[in-house]
N, C-alpha and C. Protein backbone atom coordinates (compact mmCIF):
# COMPACT_ATOMS: atom_id res chain seq x y z
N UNK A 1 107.47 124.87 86.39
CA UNK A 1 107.87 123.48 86.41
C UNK A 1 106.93 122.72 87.33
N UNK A 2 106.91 121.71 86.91
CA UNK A 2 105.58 120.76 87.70
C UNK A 2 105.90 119.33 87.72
N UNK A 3 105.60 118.25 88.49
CA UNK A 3 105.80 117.12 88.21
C UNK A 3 104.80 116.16 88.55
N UNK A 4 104.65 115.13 87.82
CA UNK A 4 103.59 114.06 88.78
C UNK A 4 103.89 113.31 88.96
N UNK A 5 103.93 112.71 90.90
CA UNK A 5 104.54 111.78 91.56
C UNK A 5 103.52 111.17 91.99
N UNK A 6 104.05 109.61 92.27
CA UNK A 6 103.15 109.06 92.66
C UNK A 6 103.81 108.24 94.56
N UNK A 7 102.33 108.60 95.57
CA UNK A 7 102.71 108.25 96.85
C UNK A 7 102.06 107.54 97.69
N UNK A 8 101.86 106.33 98.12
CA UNK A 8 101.30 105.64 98.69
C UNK A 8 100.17 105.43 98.14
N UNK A 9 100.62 105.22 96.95
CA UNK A 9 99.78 104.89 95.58
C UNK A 9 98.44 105.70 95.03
N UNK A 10 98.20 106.75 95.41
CA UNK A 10 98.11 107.82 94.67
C UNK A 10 98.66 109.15 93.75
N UNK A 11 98.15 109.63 93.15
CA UNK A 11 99.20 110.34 92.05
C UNK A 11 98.92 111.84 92.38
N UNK A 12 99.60 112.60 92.51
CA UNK A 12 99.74 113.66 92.68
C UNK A 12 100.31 114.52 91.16
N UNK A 13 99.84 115.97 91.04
CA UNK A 13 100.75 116.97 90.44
C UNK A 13 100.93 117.85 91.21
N UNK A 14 102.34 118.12 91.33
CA UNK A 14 102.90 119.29 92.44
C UNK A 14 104.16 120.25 91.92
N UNK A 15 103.62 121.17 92.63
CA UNK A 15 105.02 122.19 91.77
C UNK A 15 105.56 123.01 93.40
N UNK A 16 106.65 123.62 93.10
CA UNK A 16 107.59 123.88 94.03
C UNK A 16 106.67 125.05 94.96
N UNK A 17 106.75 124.91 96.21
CA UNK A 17 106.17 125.22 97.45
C UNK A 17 104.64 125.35 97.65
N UNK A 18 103.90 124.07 96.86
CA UNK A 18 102.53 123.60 97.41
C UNK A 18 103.07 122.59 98.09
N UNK A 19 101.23 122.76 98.84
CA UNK A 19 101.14 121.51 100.15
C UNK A 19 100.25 121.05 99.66
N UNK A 20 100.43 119.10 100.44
CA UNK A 20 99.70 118.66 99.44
C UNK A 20 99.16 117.35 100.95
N UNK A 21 98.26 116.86 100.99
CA UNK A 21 97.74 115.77 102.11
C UNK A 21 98.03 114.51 101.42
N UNK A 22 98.81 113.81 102.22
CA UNK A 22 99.44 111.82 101.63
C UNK A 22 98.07 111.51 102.66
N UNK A 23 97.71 110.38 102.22
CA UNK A 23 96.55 109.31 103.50
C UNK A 23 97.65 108.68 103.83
N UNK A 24 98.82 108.69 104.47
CA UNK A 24 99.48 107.53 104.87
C UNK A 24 100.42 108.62 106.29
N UNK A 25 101.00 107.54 107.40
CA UNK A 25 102.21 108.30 107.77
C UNK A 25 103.42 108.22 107.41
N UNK A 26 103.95 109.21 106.94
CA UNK A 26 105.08 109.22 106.32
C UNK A 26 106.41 109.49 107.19
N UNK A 27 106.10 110.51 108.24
CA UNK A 27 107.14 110.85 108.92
C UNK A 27 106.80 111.45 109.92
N UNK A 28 107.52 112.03 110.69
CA UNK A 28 107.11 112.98 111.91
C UNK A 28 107.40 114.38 110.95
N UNK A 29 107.20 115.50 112.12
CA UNK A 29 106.70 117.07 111.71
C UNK A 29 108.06 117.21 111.42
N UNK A 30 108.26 117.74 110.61
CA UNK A 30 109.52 119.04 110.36
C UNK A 30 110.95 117.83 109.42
N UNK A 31 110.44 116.38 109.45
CA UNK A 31 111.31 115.54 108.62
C UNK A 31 111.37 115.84 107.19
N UNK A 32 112.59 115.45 106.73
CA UNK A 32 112.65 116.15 105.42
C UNK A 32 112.15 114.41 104.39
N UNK A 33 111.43 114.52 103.35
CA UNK A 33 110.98 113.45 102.83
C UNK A 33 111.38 113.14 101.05
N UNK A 34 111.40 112.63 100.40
CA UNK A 34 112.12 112.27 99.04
C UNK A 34 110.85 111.40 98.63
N UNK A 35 110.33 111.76 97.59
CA UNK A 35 110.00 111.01 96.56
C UNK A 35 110.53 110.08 95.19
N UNK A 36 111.01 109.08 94.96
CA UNK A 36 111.28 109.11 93.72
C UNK A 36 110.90 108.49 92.99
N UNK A 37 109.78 108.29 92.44
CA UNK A 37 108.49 107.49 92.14
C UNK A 37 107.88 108.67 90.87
N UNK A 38 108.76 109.34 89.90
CA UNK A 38 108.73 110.68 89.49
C UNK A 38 107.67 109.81 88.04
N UNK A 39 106.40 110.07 87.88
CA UNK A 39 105.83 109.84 86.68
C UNK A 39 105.66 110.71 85.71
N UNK A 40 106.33 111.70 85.76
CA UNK A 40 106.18 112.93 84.09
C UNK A 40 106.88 114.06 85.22
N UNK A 41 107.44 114.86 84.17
CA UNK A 41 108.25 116.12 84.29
C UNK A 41 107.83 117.16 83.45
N UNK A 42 107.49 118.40 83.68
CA UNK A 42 107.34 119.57 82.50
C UNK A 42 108.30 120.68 83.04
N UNK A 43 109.33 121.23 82.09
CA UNK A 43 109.27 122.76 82.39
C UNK A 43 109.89 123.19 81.50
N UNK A 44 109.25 124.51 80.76
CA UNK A 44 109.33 125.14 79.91
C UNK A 44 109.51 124.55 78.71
N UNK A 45 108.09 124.14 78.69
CA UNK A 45 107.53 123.41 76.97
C UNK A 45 108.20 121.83 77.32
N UNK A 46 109.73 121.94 77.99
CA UNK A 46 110.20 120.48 77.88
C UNK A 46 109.18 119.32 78.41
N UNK A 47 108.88 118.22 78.10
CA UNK A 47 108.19 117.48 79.02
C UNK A 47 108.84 115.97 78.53
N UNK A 48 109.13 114.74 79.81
CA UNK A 48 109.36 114.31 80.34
C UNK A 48 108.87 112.96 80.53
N UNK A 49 108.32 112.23 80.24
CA UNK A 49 107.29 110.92 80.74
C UNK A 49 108.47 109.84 80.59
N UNK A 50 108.00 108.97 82.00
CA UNK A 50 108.79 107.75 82.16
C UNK A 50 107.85 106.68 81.95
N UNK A 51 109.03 104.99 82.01
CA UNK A 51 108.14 104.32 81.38
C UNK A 51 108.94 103.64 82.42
N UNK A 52 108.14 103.00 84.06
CA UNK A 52 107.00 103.62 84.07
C UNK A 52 107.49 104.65 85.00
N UNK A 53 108.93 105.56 85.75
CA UNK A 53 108.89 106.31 86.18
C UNK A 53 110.41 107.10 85.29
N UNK A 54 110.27 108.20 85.71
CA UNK A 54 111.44 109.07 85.15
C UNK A 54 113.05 108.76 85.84
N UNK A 55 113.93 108.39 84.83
CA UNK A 55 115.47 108.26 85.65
C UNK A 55 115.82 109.11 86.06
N UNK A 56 116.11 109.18 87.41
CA UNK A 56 117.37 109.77 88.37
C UNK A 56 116.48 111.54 88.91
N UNK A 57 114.88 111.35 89.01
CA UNK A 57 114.19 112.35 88.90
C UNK A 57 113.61 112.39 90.00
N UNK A 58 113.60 113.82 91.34
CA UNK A 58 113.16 113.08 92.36
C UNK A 58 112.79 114.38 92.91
N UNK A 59 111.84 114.46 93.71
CA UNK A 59 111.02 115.50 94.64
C UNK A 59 110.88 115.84 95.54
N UNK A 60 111.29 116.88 96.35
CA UNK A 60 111.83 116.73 98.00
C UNK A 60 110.99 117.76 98.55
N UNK A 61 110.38 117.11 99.78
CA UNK A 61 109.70 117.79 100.95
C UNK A 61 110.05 117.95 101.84
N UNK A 62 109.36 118.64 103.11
CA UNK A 62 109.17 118.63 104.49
C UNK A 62 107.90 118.39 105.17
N UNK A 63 107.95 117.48 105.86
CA UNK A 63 106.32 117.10 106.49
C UNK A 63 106.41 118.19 107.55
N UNK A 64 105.09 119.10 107.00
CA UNK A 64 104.41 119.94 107.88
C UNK A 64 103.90 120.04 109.12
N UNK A 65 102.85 118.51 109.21
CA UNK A 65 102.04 118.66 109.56
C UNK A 65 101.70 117.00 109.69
N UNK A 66 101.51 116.34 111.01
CA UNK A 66 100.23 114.92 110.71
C UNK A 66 98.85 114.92 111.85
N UNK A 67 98.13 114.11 111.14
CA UNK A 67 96.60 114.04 112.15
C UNK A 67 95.78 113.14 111.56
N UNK A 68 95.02 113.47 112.04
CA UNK A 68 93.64 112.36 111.57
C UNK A 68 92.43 113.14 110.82
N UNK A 69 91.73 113.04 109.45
CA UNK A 69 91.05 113.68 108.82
C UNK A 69 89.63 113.12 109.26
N UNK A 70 88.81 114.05 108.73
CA UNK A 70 87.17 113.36 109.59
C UNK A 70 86.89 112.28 109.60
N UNK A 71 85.97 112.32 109.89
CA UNK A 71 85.51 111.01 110.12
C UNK A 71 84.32 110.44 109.56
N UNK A 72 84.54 109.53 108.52
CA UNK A 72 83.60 108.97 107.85
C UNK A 72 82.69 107.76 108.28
N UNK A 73 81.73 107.48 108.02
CA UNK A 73 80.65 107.16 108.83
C UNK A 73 80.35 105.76 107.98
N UNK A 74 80.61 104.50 108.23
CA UNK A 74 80.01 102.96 107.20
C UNK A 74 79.28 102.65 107.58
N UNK A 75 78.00 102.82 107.06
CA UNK A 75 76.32 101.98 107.49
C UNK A 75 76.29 101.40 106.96
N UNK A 76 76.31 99.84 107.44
CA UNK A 76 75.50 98.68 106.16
C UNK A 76 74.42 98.30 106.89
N UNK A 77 73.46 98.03 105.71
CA UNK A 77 72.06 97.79 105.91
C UNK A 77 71.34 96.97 105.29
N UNK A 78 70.43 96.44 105.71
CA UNK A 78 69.78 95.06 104.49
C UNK A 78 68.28 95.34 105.50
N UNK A 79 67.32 95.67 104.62
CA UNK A 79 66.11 95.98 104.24
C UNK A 79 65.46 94.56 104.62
N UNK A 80 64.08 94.76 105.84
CA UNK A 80 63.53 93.37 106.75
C UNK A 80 64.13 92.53 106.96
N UNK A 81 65.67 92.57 106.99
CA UNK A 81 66.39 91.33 107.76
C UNK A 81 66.98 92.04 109.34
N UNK A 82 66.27 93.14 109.94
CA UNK A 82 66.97 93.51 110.96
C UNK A 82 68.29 93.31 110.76
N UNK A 83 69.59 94.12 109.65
CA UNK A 83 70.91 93.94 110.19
C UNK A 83 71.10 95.52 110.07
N UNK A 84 72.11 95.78 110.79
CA UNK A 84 71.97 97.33 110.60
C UNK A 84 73.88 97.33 111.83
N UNK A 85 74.53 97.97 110.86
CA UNK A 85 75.89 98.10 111.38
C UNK A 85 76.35 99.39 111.44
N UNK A 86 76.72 99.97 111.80
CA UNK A 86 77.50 101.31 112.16
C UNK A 86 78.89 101.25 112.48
N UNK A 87 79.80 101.72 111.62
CA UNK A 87 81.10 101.76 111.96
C UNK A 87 81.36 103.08 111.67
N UNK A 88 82.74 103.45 112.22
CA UNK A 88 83.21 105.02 111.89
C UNK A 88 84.82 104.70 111.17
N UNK A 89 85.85 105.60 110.62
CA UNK A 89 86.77 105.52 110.01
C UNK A 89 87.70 107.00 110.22
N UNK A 90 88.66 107.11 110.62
CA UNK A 90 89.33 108.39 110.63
C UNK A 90 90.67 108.09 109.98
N UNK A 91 91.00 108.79 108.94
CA UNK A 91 92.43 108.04 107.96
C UNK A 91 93.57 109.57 108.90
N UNK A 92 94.66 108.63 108.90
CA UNK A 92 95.61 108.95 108.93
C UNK A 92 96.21 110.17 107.69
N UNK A 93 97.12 110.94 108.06
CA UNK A 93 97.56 111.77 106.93
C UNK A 93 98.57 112.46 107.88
N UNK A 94 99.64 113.07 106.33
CA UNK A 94 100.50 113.72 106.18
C UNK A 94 100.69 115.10 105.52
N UNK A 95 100.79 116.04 106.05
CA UNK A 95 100.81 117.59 105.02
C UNK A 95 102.31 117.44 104.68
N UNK A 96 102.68 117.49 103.43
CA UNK A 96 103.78 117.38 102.72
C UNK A 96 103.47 118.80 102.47
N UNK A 97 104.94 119.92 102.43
CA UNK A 97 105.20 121.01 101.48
C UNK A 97 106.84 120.61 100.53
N UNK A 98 106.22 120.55 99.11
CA UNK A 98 107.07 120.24 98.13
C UNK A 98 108.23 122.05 98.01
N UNK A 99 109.34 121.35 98.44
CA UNK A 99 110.35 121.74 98.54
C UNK A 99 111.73 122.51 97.12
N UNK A 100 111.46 120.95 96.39
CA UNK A 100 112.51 121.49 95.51
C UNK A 100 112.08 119.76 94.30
N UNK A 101 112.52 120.24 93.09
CA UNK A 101 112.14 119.69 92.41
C UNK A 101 113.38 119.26 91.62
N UNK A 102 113.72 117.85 91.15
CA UNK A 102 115.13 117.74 90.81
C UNK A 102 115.09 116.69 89.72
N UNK A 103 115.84 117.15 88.55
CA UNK A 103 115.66 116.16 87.01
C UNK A 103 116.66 115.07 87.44
């Protein structure tokens, strides 16, 4: 069984006890978390699609884990106009482990 949810507006497919990284904070460590934003359901041949999410269909975690992922590097640059910028970026995140899966 598998489902694809969608979270802080990215879409995920997740099935029961993967971990999965949100870019957002969602919660502190060890909080239990609910999705219900359920965009398709499969299990066993059955499958599922909502329009635009599935009724009464919902996906439950525990946040693992939060921190800050590397750190990405923004150079902008413009060629003989001397401009030259350097910024850095470290996103926020959440380790979700998908828990239990519910029609």
């Amino acid at each position: 069984m598998f489902a694809v949810i969608r979270a802080s507006g990215f879409q995920y497919v997740v099935t029961k006890g993967e971990k999965i990284k949100i870019p957002a904070v969602i919660g502190e460590k060890g909080k239990e978390v609910e999705f219900d934003k359920v965009l398709m359901l499969k299990d066993n041949g059955d499958t599922v699609v909502g329009r635009p999410y599935v009724a009464g269909a919902k996906v439950k975690g525990v946040v693992r884990k939060c921190g800050r992922l590397p750190k990405v590097v923004v150079f902008k640059f413009i060629k003989k106009e001397k401009y030259r910028r350097k910024r850095g970026h470290r996103q926020d995140y959440c380790e979700v482990e998908i828990t239990d899966i519910l029609k």
